[in-house]
Protein backbone atom coordinates (compact mmCIF):
# COMPACT_ATOMS: atom_id res chain seq x y z
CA UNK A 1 -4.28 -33.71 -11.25
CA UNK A 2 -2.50 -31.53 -13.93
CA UNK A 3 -0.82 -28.37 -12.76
CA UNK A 4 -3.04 -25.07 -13.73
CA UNK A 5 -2.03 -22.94 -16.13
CA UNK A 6 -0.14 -19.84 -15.26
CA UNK A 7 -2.09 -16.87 -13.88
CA UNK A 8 -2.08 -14.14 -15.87
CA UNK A 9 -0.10 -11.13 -14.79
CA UNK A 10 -0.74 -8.55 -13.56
CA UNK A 11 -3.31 -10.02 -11.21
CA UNK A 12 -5.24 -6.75 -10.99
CA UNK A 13 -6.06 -3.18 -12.02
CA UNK A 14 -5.59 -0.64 -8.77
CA UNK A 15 -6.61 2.39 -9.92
CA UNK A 16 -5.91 5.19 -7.15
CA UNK A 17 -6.98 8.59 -7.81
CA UNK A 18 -6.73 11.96 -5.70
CA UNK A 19 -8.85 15.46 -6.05
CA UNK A 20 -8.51 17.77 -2.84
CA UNK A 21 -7.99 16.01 0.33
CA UNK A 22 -9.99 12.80 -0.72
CA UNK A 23 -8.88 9.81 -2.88
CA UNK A 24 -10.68 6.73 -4.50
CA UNK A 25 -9.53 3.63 -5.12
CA UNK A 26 -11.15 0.76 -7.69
CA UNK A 27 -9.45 -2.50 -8.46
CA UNK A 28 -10.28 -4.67 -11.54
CA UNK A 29 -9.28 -8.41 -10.78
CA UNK A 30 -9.06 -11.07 -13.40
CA UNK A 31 -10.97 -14.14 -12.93
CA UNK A 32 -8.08 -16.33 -11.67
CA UNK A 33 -6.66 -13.70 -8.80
CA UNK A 34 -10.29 -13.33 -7.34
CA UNK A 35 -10.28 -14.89 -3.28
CA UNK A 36 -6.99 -14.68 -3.20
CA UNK A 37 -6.39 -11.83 -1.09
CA UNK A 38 -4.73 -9.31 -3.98
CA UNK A 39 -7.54 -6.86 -3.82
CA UNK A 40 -6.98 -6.66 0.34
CA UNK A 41 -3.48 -6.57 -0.04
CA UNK A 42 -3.40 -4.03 -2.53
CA UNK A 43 -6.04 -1.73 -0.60
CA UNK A 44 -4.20 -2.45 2.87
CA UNK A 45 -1.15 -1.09 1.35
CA UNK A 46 -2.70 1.83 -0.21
CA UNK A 47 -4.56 3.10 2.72
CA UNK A 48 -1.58 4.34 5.41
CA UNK A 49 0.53 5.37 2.23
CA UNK A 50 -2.56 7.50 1.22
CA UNK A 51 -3.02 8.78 4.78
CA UNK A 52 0.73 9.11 5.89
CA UNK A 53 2.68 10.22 2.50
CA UNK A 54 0.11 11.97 0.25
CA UNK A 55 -1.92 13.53 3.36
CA UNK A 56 -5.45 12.07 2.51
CA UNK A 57 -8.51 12.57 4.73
CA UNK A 58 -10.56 10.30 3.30
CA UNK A 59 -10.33 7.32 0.61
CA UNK A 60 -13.20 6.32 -0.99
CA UNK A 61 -14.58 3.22 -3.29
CA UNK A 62 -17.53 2.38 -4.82
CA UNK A 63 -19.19 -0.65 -6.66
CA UNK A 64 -22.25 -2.00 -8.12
CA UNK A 65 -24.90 -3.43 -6.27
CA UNK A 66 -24.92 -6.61 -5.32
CA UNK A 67 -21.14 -6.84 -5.22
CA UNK A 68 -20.77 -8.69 -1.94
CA UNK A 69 -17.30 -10.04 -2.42
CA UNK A 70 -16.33 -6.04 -2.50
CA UNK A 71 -18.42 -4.74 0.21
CA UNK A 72 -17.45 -7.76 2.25
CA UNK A 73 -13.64 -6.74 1.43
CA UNK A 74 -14.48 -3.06 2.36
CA UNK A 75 -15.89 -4.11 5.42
CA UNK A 76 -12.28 -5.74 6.23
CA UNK A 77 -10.79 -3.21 5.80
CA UNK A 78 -12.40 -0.54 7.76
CA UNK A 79 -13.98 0.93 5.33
CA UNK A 80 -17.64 2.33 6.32
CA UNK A 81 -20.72 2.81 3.86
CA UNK A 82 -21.57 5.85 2.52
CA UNK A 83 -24.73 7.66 0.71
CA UNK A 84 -24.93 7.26 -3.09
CA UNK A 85 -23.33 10.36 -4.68
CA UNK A 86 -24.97 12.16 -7.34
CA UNK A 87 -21.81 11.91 -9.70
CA UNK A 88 -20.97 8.28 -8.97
CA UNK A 89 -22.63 6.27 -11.55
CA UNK A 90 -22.82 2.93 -9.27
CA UNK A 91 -24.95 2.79 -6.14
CA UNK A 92 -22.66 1.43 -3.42
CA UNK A 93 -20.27 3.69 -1.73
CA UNK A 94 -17.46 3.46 1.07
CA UNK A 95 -15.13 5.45 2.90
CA UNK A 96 -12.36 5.38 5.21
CA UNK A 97 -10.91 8.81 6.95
CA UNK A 98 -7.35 8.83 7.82
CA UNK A 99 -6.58 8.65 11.38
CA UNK A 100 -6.47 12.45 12.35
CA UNK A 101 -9.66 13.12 10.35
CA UNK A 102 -11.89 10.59 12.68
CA UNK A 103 -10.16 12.03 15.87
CA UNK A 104 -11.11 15.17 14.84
CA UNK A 105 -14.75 13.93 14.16
């Protein structure tokens, strides 16, 4: 079997972005990188850095329908579905509340 070609880099897009006391996050993976655990790493690492250093309640991501890879992956990681927002142009929407925010309901 020949060796694959080189993946490209950078494996993905992670797009972060903060208004208030909520963030959202998107990632855009390439082909190649997809199953392959960047996307979870990436969010995993973003969430308590969100939470801890920028003082986040609440991180948020959403995707088209149908996307079961990425609610499957938001699932994982704690994340918990959400209404459809009127200013979110896709359908599917999660969230995950920092630590402090759930205690406090």
């Amino acid at each position: 079997m020949p060796d694959a070609p080189p993946l490209p880099a950078p494996p993905f897009l992670l797009r972060p972005y903060a208004a208030g006391d909520e963030g959202e996050v998107g990632v855009l993976l390439f082909p190649a990188w997809q199953g392959r655990g960047a996307a979870s790493a990436a969010i995993g690492a973003l969430r308590p850095w969100a939470f801890a250093a920028v003082g986040l309640a609440a991180l948020t991501c959403h995707h088209a329908a149908g996307h079961a890879a990425m609610a499957a992956l938001m699932r994982r990681l704690g994340f918990r579905p959400v209404p459809p927002r009127p200013d979110v142009a896709v359908p599917c929407g999660w969230e995950c509340r920092a630590p402090e925010a759930m205690a406090a309901g």
